[in-house]
C-alpha atoms as a PDB file:
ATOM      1  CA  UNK A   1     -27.375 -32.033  -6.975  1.00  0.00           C
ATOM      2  CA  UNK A   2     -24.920 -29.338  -5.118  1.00  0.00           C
ATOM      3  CA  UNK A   3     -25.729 -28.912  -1.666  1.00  0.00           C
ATOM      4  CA  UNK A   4     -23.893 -26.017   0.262  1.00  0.00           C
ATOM      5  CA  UNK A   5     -24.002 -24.740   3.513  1.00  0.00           C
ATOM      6  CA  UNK A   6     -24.088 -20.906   5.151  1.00  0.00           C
ATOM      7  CA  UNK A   7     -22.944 -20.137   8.424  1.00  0.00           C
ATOM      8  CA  UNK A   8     -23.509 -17.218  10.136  1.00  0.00           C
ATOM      9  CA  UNK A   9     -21.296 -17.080  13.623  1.00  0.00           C
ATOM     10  CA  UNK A  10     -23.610 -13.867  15.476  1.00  0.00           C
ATOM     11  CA  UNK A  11     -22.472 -11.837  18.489  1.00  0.00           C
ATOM     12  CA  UNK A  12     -24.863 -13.868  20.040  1.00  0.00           C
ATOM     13  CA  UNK A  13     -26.746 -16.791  18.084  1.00  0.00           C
ATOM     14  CA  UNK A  14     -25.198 -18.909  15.269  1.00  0.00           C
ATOM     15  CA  UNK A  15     -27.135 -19.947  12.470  1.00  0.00           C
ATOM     16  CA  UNK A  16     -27.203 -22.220   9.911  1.00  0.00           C
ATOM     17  CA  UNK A  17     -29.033 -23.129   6.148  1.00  0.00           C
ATOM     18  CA  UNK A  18     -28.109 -26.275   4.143  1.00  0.00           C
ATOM     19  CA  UNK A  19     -28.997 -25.480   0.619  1.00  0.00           C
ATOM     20  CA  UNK A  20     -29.937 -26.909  -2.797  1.00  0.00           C
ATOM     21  CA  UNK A  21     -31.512 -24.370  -4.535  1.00  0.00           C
ATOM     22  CA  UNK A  22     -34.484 -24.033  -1.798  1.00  0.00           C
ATOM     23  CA  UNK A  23     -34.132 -24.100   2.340  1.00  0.00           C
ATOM     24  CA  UNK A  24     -33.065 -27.408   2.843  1.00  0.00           C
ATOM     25  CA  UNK A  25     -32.737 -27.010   6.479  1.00  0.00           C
ATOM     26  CA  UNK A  26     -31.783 -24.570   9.082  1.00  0.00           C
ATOM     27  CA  UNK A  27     -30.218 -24.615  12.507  1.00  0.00           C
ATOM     28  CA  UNK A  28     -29.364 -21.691  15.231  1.00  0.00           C
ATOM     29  CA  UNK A  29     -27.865 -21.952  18.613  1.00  0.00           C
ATOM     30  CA  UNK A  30     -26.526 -19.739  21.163  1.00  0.00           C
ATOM     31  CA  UNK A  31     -23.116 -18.011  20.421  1.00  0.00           C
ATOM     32  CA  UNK A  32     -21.852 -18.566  23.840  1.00  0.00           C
ATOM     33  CA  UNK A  33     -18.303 -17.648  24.609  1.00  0.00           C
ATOM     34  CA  UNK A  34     -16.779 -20.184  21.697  1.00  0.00           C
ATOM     35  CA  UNK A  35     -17.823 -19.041  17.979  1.00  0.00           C
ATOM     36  CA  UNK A  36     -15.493 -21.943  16.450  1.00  0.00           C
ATOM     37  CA  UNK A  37     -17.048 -24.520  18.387  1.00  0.00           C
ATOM     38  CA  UNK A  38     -20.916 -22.763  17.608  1.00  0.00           C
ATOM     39  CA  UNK A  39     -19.867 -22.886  14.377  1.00  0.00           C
ATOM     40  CA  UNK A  40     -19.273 -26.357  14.314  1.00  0.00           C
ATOM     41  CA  UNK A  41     -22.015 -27.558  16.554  1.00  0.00           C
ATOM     42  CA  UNK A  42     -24.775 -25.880  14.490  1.00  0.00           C
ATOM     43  CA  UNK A  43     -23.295 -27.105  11.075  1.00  0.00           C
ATOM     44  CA  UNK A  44     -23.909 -30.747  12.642  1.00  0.00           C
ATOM     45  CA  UNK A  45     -27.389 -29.503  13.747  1.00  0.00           C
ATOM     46  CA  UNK A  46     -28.489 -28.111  10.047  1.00  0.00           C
ATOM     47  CA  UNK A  47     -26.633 -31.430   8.543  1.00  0.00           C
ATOM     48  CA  UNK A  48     -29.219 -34.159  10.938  1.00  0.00           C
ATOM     49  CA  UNK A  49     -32.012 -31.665  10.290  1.00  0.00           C
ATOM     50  CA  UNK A  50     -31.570 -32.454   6.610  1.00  0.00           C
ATOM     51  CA  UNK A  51     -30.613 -35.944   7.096  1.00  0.00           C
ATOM     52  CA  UNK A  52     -26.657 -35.411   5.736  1.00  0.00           C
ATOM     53  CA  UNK A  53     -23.592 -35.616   6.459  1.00  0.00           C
ATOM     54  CA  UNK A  54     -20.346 -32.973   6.263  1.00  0.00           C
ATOM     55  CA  UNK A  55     -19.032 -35.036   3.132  1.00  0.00           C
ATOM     56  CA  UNK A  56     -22.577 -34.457   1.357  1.00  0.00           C
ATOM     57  CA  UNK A  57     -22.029 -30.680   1.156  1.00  0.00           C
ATOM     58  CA  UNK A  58     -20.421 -29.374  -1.540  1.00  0.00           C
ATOM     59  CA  UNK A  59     -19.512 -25.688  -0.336  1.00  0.00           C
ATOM     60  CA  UNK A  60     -19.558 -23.716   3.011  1.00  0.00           C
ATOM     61  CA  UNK A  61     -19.553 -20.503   3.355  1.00  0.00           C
ATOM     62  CA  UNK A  62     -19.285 -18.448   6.441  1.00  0.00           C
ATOM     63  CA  UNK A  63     -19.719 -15.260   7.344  1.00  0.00           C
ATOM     64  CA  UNK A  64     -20.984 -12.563  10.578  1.00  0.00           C
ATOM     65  CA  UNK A  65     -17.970 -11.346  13.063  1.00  0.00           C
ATOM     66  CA  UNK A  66     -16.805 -15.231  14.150  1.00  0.00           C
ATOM     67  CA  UNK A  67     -16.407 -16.242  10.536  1.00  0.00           C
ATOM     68  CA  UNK A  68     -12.417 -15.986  11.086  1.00  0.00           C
ATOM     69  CA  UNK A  69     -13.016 -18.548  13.732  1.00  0.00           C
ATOM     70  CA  UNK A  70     -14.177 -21.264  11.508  1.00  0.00           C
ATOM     71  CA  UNK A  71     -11.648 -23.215   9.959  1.00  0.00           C
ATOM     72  CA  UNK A  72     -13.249 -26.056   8.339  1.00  0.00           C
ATOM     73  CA  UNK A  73     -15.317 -23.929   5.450  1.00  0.00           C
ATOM     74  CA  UNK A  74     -14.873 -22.854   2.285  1.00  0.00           C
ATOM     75  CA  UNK A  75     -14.975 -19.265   1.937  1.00  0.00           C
ATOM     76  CA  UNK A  76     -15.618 -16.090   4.046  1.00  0.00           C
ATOM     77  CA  UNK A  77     -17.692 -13.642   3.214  1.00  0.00           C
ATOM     78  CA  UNK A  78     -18.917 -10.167   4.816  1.00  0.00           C
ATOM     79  CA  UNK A  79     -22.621 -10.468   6.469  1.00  0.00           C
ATOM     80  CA  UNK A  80     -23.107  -7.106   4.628  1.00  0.00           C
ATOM     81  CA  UNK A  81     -23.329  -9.127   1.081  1.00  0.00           C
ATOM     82  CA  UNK A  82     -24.820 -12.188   2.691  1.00  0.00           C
ATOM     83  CA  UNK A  83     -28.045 -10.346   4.039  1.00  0.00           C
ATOM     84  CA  UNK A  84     -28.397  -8.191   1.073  1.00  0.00           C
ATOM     85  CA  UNK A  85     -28.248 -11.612  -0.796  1.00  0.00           C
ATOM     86  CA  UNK A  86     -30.520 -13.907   1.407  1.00  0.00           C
ATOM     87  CA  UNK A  87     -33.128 -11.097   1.584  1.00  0.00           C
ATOM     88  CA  UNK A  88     -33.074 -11.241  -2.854  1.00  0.00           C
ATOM     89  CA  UNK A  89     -33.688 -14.656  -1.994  1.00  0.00           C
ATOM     90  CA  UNK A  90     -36.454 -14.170   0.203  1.00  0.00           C
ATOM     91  CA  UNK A  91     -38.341 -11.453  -1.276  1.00  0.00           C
ATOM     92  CA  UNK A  92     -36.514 -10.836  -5.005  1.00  0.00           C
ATOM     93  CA  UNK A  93     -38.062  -7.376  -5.411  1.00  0.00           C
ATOM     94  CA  UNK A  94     -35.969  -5.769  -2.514  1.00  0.00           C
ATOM     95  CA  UNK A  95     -33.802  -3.057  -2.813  1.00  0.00           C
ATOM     96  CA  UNK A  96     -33.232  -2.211   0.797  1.00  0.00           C
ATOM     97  CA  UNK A  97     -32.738  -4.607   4.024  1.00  0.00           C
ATOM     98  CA  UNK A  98     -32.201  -3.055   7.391  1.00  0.00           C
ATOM     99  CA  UNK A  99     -31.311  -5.688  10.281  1.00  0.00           C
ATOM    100  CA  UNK A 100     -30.745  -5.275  13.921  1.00  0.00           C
ATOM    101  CA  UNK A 101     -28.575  -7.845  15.430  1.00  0.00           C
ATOM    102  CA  UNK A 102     -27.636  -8.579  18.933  1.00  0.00           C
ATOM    103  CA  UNK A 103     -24.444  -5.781  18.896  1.00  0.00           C
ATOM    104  CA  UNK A 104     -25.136  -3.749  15.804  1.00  0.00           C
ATOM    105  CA  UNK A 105     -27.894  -2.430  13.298  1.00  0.00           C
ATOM    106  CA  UNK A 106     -27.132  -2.176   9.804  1.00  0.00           C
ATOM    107  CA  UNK A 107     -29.114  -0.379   6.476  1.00  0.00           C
ATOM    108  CA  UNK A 108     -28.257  -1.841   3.101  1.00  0.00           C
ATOM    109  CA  UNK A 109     -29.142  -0.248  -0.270  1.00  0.00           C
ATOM    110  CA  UNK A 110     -29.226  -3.349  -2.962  1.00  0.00           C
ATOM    111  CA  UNK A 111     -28.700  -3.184  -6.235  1.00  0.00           C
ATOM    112  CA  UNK A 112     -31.089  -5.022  -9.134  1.00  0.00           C
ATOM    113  CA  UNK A 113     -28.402  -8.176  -8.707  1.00  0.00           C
ATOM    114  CA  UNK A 114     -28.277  -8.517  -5.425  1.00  0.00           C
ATOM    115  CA  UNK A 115     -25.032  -7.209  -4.903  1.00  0.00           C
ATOM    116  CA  UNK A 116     -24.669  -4.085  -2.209  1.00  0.00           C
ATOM    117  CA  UNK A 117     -24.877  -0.856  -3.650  1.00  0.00           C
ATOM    118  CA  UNK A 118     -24.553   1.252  -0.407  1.00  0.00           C
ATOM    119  CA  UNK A 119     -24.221   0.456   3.192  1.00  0.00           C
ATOM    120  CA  UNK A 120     -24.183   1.750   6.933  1.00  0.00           C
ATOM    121  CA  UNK A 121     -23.848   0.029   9.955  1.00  0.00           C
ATOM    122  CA  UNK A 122     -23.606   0.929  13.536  1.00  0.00           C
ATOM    123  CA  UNK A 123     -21.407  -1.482  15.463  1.00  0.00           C
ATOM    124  CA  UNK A 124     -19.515   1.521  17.778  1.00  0.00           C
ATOM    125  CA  UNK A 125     -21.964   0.993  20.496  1.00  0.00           C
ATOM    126  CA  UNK A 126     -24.821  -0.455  21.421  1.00  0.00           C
ATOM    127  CA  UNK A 127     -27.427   1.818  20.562  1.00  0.00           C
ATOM    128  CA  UNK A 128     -30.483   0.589  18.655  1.00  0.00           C
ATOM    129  CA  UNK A 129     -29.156  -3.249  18.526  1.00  0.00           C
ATOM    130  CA  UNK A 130     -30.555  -6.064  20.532  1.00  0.00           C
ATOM    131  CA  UNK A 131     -28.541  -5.790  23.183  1.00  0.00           C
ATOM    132  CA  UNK A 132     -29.900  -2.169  23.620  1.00  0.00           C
ATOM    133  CA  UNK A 133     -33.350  -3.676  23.928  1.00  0.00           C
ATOM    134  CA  UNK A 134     -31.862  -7.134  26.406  1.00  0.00           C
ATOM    135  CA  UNK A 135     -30.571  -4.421  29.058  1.00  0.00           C
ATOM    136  CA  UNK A 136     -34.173  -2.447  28.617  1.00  0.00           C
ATOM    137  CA  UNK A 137     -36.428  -5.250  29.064  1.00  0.00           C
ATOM    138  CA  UNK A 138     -34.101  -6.495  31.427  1.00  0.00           C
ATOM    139  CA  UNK A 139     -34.651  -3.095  33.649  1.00  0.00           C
ATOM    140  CA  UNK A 140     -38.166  -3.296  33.363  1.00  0.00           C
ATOM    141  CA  UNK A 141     -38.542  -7.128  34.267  1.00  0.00           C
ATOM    142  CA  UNK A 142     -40.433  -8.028  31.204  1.00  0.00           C
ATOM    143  CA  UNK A 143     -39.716  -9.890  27.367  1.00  0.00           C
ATOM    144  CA  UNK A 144     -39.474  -8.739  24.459  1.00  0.00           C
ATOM    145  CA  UNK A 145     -42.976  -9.747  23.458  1.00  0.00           C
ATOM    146  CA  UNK A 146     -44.038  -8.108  26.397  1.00  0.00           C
ATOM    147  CA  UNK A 147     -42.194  -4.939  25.252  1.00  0.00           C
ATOM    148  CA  UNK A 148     -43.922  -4.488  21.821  1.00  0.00           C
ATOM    149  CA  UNK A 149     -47.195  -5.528  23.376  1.00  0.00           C
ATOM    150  CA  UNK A 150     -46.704  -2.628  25.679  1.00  0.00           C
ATOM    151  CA  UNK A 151     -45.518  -0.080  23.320  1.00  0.00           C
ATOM    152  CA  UNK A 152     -48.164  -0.735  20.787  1.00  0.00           C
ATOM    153  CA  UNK A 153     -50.840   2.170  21.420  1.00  0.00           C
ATOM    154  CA  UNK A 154     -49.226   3.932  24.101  1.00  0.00           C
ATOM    155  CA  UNK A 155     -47.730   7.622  24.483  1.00  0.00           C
ATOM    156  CA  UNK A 156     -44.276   7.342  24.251  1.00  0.00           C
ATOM    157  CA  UNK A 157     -41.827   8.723  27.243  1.00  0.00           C
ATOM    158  CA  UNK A 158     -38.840  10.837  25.348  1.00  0.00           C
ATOM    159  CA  UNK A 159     -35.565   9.426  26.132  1.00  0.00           C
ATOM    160  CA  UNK A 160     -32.911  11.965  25.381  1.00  0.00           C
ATOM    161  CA  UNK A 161     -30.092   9.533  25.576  1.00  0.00           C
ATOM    162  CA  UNK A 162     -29.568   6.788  22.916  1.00  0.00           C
ATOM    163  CA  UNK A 163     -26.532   5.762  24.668  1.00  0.00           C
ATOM    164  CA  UNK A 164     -27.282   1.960  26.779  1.00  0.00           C
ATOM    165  CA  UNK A 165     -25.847   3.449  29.699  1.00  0.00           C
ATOM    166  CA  UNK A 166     -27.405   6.970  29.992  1.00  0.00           C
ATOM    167  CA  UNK A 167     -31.432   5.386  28.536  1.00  0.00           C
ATOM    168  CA  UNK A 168     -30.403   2.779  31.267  1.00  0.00           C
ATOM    169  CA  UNK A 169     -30.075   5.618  33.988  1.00  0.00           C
ATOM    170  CA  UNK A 170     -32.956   7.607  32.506  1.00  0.00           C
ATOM    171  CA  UNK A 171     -35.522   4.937  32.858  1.00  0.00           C
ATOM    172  CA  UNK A 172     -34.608   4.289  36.413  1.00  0.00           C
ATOM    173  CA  UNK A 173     -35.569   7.593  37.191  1.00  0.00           C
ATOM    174  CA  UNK A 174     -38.835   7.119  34.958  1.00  0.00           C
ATOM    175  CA  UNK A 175     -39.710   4.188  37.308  1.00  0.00           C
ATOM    176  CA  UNK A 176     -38.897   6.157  40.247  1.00  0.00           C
ATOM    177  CA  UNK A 177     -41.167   8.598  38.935  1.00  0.00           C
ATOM    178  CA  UNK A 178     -44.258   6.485  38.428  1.00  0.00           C
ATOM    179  CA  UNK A 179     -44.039   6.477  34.853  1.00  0.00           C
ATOM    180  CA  UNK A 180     -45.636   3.492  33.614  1.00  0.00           C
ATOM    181  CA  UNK A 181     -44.261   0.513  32.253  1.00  0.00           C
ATOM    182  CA  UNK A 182     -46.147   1.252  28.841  1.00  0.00           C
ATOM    183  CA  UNK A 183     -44.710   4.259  28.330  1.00  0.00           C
ATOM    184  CA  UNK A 184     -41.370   3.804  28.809  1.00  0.00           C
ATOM    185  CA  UNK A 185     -41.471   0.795  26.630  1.00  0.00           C
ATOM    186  CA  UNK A 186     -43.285   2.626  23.727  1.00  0.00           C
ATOM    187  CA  UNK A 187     -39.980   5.126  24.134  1.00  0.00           C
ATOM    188  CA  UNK A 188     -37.622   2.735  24.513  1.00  0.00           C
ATOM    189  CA  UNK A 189     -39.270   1.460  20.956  1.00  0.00           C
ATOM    190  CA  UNK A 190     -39.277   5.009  19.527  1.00  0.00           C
ATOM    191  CA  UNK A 191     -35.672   5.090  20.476  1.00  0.00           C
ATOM    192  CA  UNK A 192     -34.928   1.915  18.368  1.00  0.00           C
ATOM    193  CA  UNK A 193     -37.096   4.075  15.582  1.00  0.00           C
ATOM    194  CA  UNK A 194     -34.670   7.308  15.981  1.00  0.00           C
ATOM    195  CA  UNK A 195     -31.618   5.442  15.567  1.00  0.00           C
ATOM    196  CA  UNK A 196     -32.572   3.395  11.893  1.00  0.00           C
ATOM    197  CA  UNK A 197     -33.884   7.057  11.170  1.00  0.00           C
ATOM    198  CA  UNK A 198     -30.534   8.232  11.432  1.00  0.00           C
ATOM    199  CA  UNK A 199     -28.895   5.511   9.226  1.00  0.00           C
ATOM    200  CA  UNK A 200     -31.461   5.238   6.915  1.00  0.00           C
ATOM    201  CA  UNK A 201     -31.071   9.339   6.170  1.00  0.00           C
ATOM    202  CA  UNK A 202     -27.597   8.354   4.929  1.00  0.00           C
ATOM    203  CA  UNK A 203     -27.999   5.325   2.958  1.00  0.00           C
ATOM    204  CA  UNK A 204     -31.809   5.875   1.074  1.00  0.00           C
ATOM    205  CA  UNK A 205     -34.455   3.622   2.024  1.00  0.00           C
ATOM    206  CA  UNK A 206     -35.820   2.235  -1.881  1.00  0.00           C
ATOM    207  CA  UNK A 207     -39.255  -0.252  -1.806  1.00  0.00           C
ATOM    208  CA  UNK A 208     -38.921  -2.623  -0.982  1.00  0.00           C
ATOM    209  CA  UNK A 209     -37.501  -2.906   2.458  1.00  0.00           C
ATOM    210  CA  UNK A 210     -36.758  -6.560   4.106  1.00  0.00           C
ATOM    211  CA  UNK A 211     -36.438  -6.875   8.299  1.00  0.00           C
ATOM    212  CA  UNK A 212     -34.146  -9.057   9.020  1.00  0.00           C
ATOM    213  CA  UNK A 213     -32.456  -9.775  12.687  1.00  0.00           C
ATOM    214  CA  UNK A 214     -33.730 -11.300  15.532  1.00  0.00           C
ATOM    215  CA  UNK A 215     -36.030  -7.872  16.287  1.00  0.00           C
ATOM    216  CA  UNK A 216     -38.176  -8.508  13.399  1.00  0.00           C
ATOM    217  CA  UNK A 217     -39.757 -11.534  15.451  1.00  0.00           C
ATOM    218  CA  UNK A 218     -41.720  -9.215  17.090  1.00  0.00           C
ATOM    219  CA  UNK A 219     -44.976  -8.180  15.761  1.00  0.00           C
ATOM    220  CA  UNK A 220     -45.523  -5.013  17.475  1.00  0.00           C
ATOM    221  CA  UNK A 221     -42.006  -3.731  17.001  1.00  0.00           C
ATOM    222  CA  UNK A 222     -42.189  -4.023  13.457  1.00  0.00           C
ATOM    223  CA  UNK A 223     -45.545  -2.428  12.810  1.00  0.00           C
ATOM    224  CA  UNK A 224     -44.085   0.525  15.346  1.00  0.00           C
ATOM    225  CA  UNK A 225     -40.871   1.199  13.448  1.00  0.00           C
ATOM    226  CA  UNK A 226     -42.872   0.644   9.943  1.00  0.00           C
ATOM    227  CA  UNK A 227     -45.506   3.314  10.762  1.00  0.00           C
ATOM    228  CA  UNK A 228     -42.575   5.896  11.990  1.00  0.00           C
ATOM    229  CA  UNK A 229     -40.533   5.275   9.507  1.00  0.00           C
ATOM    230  CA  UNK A 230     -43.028   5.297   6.912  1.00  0.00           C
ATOM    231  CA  UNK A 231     -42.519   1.951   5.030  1.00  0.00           C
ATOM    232  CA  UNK A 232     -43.589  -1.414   4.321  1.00  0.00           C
ATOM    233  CA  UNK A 233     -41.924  -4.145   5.970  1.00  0.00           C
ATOM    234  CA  UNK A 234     -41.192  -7.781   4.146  1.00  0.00           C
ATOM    235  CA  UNK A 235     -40.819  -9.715   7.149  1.00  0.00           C
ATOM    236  CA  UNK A 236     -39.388 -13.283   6.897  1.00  0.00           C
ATOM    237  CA  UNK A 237     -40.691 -15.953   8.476  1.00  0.00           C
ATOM    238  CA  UNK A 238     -37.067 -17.087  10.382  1.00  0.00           C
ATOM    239  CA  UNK A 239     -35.264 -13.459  10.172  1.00  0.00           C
ATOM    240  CA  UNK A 240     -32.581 -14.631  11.737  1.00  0.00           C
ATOM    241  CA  UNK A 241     -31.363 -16.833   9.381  1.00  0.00           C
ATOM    242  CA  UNK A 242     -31.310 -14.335   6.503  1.00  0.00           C
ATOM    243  CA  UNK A 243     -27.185 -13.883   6.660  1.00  0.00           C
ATOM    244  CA  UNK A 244     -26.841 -17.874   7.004  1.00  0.00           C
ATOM    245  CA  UNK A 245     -29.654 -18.353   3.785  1.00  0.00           C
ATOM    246  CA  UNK A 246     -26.842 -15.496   1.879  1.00  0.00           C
ATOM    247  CA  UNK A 247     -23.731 -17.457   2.923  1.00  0.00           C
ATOM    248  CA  UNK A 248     -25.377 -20.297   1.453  1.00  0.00           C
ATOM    249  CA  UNK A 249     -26.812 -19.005  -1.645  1.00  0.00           C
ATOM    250  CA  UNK A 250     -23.453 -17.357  -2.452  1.00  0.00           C
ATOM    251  CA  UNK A 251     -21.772 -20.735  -2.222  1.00  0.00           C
ATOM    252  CA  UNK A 252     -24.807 -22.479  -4.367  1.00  0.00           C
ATOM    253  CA  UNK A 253     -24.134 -19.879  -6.951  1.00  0.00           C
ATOM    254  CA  UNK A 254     -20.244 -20.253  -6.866  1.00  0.00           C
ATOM    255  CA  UNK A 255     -20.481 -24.231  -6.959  1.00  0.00           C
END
C-alpha cells in the first residue's frame, strides 16, 4: 500500500493529510514564528493520528509559503496546484476553487485534469484575507462566528477603503458614530465580497466553485459571499486542509 504525506506550512496554521488513496488522517497546528519546526511537529501529529511512523510513508510533499523551510520531504510544490488538486479530490466536478487564507486570497480556474488552467492571487496586502477579518473582529471585540452571525440579514455600512489600515480607521469612526455592530460587520463582509469580485472578474468563475481556507468555516460568511457573488459553494468539511489533501494526492499519484 503507498502511503504519502502533504504538508501545507500556512502564514498562520500548518496542516497535514497522511494518504492512501482516501484521508487517512489529518493534523493542523499553529504556524507560530518557526514553519520548519510546524512542519515537523504536525507531520508527527498526522503520523500518531494514523497510528504510523515517518519510515511508513512513502512520499512527502510540501507546499504553502514555508515549504522551503522543510527539509526532510520529498518534493515542493506551489499551493496554487495543490488546492486546485485537493479540491478535484474533494468535489471531482470543480472547475473553480477560490480560498482565503490567513495573508492572501486566491481564484483558481481548473482544468478537466486537475491541473491549473488560470490563476490570481492577492498576497500584496492584506485586503480580503483572514488577517483582514482577525484585525476587524478584533476592533469590534467579537469572533468570527459572531461576525457572520451579525452580518447575516443586516444593512450593510459601505466601507470605501479595502485597505486593513484605512477600513481599520473607518470603522472606528463608525463606532464613534453609533453605527451598530451589525452593520459594520455585514460591510466588513461585503468588503471580503468586493475584493473576490475583483479577482474573480479576471480569472472566470466556471461551476463548480469549491471554498477552501479557513473562512469557509463559517456558515454565514459563505452563504453572504455565495448570494453576492452569485454562485454555489462546495464547502468541505475541514477547508483548511484542502492544500495539505493536494500535496498529498500529488505525491500518491507520483509514487
Amino acid at each position: 500500500m503507498v502511503i504519502t504525506a502533504g504538508i501545507d506550512v500556512g502564514s498562520t496554521a500548518t496542516k497535514a493529510v497522511i494518504f492512501d488513496g482516501t484521508i487517512r488522517s489529518m493534523a493542523m497546528i499553529p504556524t507560530g514564528w518557526n514553519p520548519k519546526e510546524a512542519g515537523r511537529n504536525v507531520f508527527r501529529e498526522a503520523l500518531n493520528n494514523a497510528g504510523l511512523q515517518e519510515r511508513d510513508v512513502d512520499n512527502v510533499v510540501g507546499t504553502g509559503y514555508g515549504r522551503i523551510s522543510l527539509s526532510f520531504i520529498d518534493k515542493k510544490v506551489t499551493e496554487i496546484t495543490c488546492h486546485a488538486k485537493g479540491a478535484k479530490f474533494l468535489f471531482p466536478q470543480t472547475r473553480t476553487v477560490i480560498d482565503i487564507g490567513g495573508q492572501d486570497s486566491k481564484v483558481i480556474a481548473v482544468a478537466d485534469d486537475g491541473s491549473v488552467a488560470d490563476f490570481i492571487m492577492n498576497d500584496k496586502c492584506a485586503a480580503g484575507t483572514g488577517r483582514f477579518l482577525q484585525v476587524m473582529t478584533g476592533i469590534l471585540d467579537i469572533t468570527l462566528d459572531e461576525l457572520g452571525q451579525m452580518a447575516s440579514g443586516n444593512e450593510p455600512v459601505s466601507l470605501n477603503s479595502m485597505c486593513t489600515v484605512f477600513a481599520e480607521s473607518e470603522i472606528i469612526g463608525f463606532l464613534a458614530q453609533g453605527v451598530t455592530k451589525a452593520s459594520i460587520a455585514s460591510g466588513i463582509v461585503q468588503t471580503i465580497a468586493k475584493k473576490l469580485i475583483s479577482l474573480t472578474s479576471r480569472v472566470p468563475c466556471l461551476d463548480e466553485i469549491t471554498f477552501s481556507g479557513g473562512v469557509a468555516n463559517n456558515p454565514e460568511i459563505c452563504t453572504i459571499l455565495s448570494s453576492t457573488l452569485g454562485f454555489k459553494f462546495n464547502i468541505p468539511k475541514n477547508p483548511q486542509i484542502v492544500g495539505a489533501l493536494g500535496a498529498a494526492v500529488m505525491g500518491f499519484i507520483q509514487s
